[in-house]
Protein backbone atom coordinates (compact mmCIF):
# COMPACT_ATOMS: atom_id res chain seq x y z
CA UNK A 1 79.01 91.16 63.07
CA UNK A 2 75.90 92.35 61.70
CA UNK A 3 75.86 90.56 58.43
CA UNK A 4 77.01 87.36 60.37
CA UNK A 5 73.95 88.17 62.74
CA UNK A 6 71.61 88.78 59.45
CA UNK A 7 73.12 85.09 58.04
CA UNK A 8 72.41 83.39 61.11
CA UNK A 9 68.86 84.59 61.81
CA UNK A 10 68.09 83.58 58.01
CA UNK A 11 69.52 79.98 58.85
CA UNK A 12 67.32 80.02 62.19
CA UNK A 13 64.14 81.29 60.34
CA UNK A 14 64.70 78.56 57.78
CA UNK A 15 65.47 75.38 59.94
CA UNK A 16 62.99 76.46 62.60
CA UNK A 17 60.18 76.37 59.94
CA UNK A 18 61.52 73.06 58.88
CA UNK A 19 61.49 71.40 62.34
CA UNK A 20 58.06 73.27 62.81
CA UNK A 21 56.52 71.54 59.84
CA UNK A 22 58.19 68.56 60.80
CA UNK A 23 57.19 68.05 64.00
CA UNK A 24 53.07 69.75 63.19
CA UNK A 25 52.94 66.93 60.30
CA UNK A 26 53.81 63.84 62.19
CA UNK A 27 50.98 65.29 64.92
CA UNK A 28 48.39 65.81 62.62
CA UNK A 29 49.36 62.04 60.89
CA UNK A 30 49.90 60.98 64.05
CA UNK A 31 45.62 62.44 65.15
CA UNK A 32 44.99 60.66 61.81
CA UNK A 33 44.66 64.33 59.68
CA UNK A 34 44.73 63.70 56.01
CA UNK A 35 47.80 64.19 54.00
CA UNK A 36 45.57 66.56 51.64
CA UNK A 37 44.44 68.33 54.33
CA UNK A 38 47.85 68.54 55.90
CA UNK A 39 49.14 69.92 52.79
CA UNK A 40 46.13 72.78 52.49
CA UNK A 41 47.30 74.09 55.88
CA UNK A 42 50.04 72.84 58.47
CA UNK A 43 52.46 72.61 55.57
CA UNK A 44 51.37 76.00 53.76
CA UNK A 45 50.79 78.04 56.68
CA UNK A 46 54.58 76.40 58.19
CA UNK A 47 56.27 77.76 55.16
CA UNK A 48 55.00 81.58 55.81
CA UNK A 49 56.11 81.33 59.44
CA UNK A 50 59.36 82.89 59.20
CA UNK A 51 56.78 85.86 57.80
CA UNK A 52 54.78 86.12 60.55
CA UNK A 53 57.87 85.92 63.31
CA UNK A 54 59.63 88.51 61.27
CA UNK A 55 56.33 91.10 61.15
CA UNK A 56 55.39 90.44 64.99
CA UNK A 57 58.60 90.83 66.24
CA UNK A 58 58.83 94.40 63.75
CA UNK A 59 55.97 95.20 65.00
CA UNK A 60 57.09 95.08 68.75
CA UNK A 61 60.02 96.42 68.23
CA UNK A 62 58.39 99.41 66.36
CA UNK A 63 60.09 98.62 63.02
CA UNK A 64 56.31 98.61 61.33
CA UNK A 65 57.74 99.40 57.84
CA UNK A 66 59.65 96.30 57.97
CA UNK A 67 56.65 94.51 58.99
CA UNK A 68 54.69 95.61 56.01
CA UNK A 69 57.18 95.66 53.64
CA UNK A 70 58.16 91.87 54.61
CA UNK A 71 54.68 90.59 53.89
CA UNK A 72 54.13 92.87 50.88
CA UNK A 73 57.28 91.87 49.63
CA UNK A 74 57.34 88.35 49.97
CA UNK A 75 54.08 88.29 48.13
CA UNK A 76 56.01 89.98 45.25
CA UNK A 77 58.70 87.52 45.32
CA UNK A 78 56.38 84.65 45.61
CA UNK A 79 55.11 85.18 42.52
CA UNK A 80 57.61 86.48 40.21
CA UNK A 81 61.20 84.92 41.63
CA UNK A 82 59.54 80.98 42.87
CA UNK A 83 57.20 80.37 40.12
CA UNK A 84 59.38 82.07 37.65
CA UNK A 85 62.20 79.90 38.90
CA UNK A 86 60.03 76.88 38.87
CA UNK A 87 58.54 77.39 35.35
CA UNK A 88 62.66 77.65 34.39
CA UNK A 89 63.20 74.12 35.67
CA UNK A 90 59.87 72.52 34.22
CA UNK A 91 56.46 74.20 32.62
CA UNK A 92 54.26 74.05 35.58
CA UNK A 93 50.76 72.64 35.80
CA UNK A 94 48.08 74.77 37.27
CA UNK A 95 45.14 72.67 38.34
CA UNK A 96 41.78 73.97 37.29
CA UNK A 97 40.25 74.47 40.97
CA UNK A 98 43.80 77.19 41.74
CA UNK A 99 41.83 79.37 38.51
CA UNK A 100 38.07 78.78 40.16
CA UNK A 101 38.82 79.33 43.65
CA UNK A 102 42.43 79.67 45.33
CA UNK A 103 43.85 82.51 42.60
CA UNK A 104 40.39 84.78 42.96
CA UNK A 105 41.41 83.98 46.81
CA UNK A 106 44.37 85.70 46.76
CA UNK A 107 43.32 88.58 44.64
CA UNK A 108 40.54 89.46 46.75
CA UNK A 109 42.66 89.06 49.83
CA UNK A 110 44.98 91.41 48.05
CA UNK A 111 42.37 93.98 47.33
CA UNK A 112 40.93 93.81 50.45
CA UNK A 113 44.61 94.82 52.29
CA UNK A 114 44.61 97.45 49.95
CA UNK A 115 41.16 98.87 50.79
CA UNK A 116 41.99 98.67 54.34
CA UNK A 117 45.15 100.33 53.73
CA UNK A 118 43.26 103.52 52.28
CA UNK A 119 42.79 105.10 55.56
CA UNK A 120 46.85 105.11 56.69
CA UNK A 121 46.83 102.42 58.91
CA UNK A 122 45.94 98.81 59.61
CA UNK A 123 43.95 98.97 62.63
CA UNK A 124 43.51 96.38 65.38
CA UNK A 125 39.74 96.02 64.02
CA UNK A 126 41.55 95.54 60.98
CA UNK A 127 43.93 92.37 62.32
CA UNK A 128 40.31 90.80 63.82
CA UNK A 129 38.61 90.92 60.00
CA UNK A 130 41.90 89.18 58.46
CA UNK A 131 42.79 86.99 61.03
CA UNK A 132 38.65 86.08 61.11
CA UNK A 133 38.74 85.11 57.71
CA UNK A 134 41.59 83.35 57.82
CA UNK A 135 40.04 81.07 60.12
CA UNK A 136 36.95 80.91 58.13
CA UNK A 137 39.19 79.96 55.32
CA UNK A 138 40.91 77.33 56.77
CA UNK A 139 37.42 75.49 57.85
CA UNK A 140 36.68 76.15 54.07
CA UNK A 141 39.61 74.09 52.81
CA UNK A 142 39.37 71.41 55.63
CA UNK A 143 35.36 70.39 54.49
CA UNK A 144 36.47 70.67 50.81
CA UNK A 145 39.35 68.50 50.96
CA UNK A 146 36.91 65.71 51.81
CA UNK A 147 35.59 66.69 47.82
CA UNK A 148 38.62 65.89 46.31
CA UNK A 149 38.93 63.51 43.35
CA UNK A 150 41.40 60.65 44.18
CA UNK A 151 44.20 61.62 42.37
CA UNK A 152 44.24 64.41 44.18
CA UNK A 153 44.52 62.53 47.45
CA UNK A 154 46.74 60.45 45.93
CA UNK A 155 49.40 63.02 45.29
CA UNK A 156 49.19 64.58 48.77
CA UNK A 157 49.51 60.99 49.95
CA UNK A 158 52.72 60.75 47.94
CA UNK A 159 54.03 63.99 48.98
CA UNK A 160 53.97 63.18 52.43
CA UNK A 161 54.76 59.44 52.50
CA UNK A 162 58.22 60.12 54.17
CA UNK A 163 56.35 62.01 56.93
CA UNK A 164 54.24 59.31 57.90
CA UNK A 165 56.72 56.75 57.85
CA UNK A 166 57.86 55.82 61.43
CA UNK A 167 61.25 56.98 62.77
CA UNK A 168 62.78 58.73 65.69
CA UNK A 169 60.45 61.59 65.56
CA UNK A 170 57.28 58.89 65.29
CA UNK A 171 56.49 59.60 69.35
CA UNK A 172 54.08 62.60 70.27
CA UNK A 173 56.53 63.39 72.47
CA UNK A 174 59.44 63.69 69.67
CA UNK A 175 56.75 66.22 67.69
CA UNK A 176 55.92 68.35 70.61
CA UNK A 177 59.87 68.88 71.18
CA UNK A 178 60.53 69.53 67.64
CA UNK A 179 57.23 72.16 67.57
CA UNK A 180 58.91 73.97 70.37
CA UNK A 181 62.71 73.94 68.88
CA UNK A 182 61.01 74.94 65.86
CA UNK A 183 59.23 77.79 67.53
CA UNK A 184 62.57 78.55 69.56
CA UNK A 185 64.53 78.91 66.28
CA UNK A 186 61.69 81.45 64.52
CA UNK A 187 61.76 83.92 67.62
CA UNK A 188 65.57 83.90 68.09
CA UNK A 189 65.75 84.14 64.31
CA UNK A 190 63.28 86.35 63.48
CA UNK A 191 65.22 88.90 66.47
CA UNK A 192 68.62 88.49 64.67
CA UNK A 193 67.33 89.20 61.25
CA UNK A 194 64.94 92.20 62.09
CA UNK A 195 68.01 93.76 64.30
CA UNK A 196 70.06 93.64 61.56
CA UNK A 197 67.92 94.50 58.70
CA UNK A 198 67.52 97.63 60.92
CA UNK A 199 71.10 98.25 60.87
CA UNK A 200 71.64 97.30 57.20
CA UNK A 201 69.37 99.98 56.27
CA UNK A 202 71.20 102.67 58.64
CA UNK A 203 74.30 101.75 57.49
CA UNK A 204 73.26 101.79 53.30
CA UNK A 205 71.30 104.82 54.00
CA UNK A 206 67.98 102.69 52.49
CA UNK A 207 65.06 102.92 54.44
CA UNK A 208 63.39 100.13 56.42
CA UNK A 209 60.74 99.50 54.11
CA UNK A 210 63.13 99.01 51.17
CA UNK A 211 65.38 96.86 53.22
CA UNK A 212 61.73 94.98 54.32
CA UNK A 213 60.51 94.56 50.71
CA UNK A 214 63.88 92.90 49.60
CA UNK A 215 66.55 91.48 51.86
CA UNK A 216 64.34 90.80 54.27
CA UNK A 217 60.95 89.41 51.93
CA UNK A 218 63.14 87.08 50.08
CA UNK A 219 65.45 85.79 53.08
CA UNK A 220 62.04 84.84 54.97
CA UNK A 221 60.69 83.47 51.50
CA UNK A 222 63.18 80.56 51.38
CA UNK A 223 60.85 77.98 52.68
CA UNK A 224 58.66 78.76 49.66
CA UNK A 225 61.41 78.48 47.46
CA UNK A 226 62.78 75.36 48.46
CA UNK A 227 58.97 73.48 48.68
CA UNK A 228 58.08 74.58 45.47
CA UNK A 229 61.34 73.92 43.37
CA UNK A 230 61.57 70.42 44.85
CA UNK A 231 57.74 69.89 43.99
CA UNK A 232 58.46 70.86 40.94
CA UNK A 233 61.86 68.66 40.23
CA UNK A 234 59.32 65.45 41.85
CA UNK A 235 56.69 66.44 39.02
CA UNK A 236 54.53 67.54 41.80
CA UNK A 237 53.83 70.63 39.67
CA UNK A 238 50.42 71.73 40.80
CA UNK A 239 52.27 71.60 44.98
CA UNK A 240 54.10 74.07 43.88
CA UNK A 241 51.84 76.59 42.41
CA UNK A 242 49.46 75.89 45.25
CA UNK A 243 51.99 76.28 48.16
CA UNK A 244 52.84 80.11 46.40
CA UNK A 245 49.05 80.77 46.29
CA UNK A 246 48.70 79.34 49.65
CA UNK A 247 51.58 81.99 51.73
CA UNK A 248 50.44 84.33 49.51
CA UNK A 249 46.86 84.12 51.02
CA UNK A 250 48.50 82.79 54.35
CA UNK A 251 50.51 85.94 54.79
CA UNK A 252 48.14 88.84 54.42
CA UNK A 253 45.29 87.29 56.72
CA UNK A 254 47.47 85.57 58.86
CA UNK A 255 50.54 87.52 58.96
CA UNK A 256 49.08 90.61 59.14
CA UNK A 257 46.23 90.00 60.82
CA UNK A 258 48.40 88.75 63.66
CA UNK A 259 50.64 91.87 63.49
CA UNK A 260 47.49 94.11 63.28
CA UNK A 261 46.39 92.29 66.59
CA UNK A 262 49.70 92.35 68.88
CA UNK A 263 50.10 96.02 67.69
CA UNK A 264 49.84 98.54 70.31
CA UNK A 265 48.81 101.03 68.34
CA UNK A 266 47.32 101.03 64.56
CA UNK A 267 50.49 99.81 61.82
CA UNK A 268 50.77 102.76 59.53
CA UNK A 269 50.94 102.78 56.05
CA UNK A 270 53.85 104.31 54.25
CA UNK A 271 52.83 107.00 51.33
CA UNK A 272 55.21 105.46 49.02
CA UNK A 273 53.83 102.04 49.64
CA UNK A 274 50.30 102.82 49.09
CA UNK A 275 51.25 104.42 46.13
CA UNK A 276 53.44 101.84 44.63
CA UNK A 277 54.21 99.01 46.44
CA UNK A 278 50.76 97.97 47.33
CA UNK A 279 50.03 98.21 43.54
CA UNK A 280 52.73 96.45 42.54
CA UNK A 281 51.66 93.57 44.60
CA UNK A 282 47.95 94.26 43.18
CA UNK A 283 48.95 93.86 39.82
CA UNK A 284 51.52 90.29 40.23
CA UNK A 285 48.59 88.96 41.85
CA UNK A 286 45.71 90.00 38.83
CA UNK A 287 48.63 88.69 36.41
CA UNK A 288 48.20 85.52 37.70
CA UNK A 289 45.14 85.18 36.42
CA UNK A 290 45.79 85.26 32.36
CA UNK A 291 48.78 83.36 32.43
CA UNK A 292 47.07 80.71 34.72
CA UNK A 293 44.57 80.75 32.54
CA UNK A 294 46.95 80.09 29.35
CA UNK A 295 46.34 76.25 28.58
CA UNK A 296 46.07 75.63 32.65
CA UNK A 297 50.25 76.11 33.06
CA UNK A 298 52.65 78.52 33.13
CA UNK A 299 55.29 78.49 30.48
CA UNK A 300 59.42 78.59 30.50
CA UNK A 301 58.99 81.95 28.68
CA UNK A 302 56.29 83.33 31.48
CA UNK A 303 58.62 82.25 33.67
CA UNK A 304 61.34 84.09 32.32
CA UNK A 305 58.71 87.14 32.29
CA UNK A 306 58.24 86.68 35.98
CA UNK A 307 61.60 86.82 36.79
CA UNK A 308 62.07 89.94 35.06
CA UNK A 309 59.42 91.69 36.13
CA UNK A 310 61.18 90.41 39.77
CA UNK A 311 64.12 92.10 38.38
CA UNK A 312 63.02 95.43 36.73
CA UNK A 313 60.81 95.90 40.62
CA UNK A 314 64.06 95.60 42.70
CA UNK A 315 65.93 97.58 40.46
CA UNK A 316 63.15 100.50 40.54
CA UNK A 317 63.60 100.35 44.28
CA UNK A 318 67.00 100.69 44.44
CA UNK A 319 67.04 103.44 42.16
CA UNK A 320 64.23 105.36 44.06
CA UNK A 321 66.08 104.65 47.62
CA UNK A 322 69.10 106.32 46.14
CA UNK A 323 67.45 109.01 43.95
CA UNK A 324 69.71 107.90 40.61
CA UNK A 325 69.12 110.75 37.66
CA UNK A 326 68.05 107.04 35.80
CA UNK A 327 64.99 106.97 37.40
CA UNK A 328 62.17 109.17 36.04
CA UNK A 329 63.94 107.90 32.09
CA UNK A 330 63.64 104.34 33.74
CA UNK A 331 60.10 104.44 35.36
CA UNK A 332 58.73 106.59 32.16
CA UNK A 333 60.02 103.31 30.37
CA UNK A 334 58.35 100.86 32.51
CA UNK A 335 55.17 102.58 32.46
CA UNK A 336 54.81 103.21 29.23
CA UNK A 337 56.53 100.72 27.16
CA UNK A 338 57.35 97.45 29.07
CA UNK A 339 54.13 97.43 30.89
CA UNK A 340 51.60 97.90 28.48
CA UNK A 341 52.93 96.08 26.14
CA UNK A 342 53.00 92.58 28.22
CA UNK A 343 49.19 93.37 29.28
CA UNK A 344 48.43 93.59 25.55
CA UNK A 345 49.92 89.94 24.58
CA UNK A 346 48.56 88.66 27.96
CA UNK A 347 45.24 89.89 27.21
CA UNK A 348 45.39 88.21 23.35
CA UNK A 349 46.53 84.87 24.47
CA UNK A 350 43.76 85.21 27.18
CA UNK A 351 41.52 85.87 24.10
CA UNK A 352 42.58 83.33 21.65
CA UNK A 353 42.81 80.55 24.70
CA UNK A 354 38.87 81.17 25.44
CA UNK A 355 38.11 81.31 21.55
CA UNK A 356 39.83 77.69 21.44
CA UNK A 357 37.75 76.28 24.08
CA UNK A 358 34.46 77.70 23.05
CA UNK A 359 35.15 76.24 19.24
């Protein structure tokens, strides 16, 4: 019953962000919103919603490391599993203004969380500042979209061609219903999953904030995966890198600021995820930054990095939730060997990359 609750909540979480994006796109269309700008927010903000029901209804129910770990999670999993599956299917295209502006976004985001972190807890204070500049950020993108070159808003236009054609969901009334089913489906979904992520973890003896960083990050993580590998089968390569870099963002000032504000009390900040996970998430989003900056696109073979970076992280969890005798020989490994060693050929092709530009 539990793992049939768990499957159902991920199918609500999933469809209820569909139907939510659905019905938001055809209202902004229908209000005469830009596709461009429709893509810069409705869409990527829709695809981190099962995030944000997931987090608020942890953090009512008191399951705060779930919460946490959901948001911190998915960001991992964003990263590493989508784009590493995307760069499998074709070399993806990362558009010059994702290295000057939306990447540096998401870093400083990222280091900012952390920051706040510090201190134990995300405070309510806390929420305000993220939630604040979320809003900020979303004006940002709105008066730059009017900027863009026209290929640009000729892609966007593409991408959402289907959504402005007229069909049974072309009345206001029609969106408004599906906003609410889609709403519906994300609270009723979001209670399934969280109840039985709780009981998953009881049951495996893991705690919540394993369960959080994993099951949960990469079951409320499907939207992302199925928007950027279809982007990415259309040739609408650059979508997909920008709808990763967009939940990332999306979830840690939106998702957590949310959370930070419905909390009743401050959301506390698990040792082991300061100390780790935090800088795990820290260091997938800095990595972005060479290989992005590789010839503007990330490779098959980054890709396959990505994914087993994805791999080797989930595997160091598992081992630490069960305390295996592998895990100091495996961690000592990681440190030492597999780590440096991929910052040292990341940082030459950086190198060599600027030398060919400046010759």
């Amino acid at each position: 019953m539990t793992a049939l609750l768990f499957a159902l909540g991920l199918v609500m979480l999933v469809f209820g962000a569909q139907l939510l994006i659905r019905g938001a796109s055809k209202l902004a269309l229908s209000f005469g919103i830009s596709p461009l700008v429709l893509g810069l927010t409705i869409v990527a903000f829709g695809t981190s919603a099962p995030e944000l029901a997931v987090s608020v209804r942890s953090t009512w129910g008191g399951q705060v490391d779930i919460a946490l770990g959901n948001v911190v999670g998915s960001n991992i999993f964003n990263v590493l599993f989508i784009l590493g599956v995307s760069a499998l299917i074709a070399p993806l295209v990362v558009a010059p203004q994702l290295i000057r502006q939306e990447v540096p976004v998401m870093v400083g985001v990222s280091v900012l969380l952390f920051v706040l972190a510090l201190d134990g807890g995300i405070s309510r204070l806390d929420g305000l500042l993220l939630f604040g500049l979320l809003v900020a950020y979303t004006v940002f993108l709105v008066r730059q979209s009017r900027k863009e070159t026209q290929s640009t808003k000729d892609e966007y236009a593409a991408e959402f061609a289907q959504t402005r054609a007229p069909g049974w969901d072309s009345h206001w009334g029609m969106q408004i219903l599906l906003i609410l089913a889609g709403l519906g489906l994300l609270v009723l979904g979001a209670h399934w999953l969280v109840d039985a992520a709780v009981s998953f973890a009881r049951a495996m003896g893991l705690s919540e904030m394993v369960i959080g960083l994993t099951i949960v990050a990469a079951g409320t993580s499907l939207p992302e995966v199925a928007t950027s590998v279809v982007a990415t089968l259309r040739g609408e390569r650059d979508i997909a890198v920008g709808n990763v870099i967009g939940s990332n963002t999306f979830n840690i000032l939106g998702v957590l600021g949310v959370s930070g504000l419905v909390a009743p009390t401050a959301l506390p900040v698990a040792p082991a995820m300061l100390s780790f996970d935090l800088l795990v998430m820290l260091a997938v989003a800095f990595a972005c930054l060479p290989i992005f900056f590789t010839g503007y696109a990330i490779r098959r073979w980054e890709g396959v990095l990505f994914l087993f970076y994805y791999a080797a992280y989930t595997a160091f969890l598992l081992l630490a939730a069960q305390q295996h005798d592998a895990l100091t020989t495996y961690g000592a490994v990681m440190t030492t060997v597999v780590l440096p060693l991929t910052a040292i050929t990341l940082a030459v092709i950086a190198w060599r990359q600027w030398r060919m530009r400046r010759s």
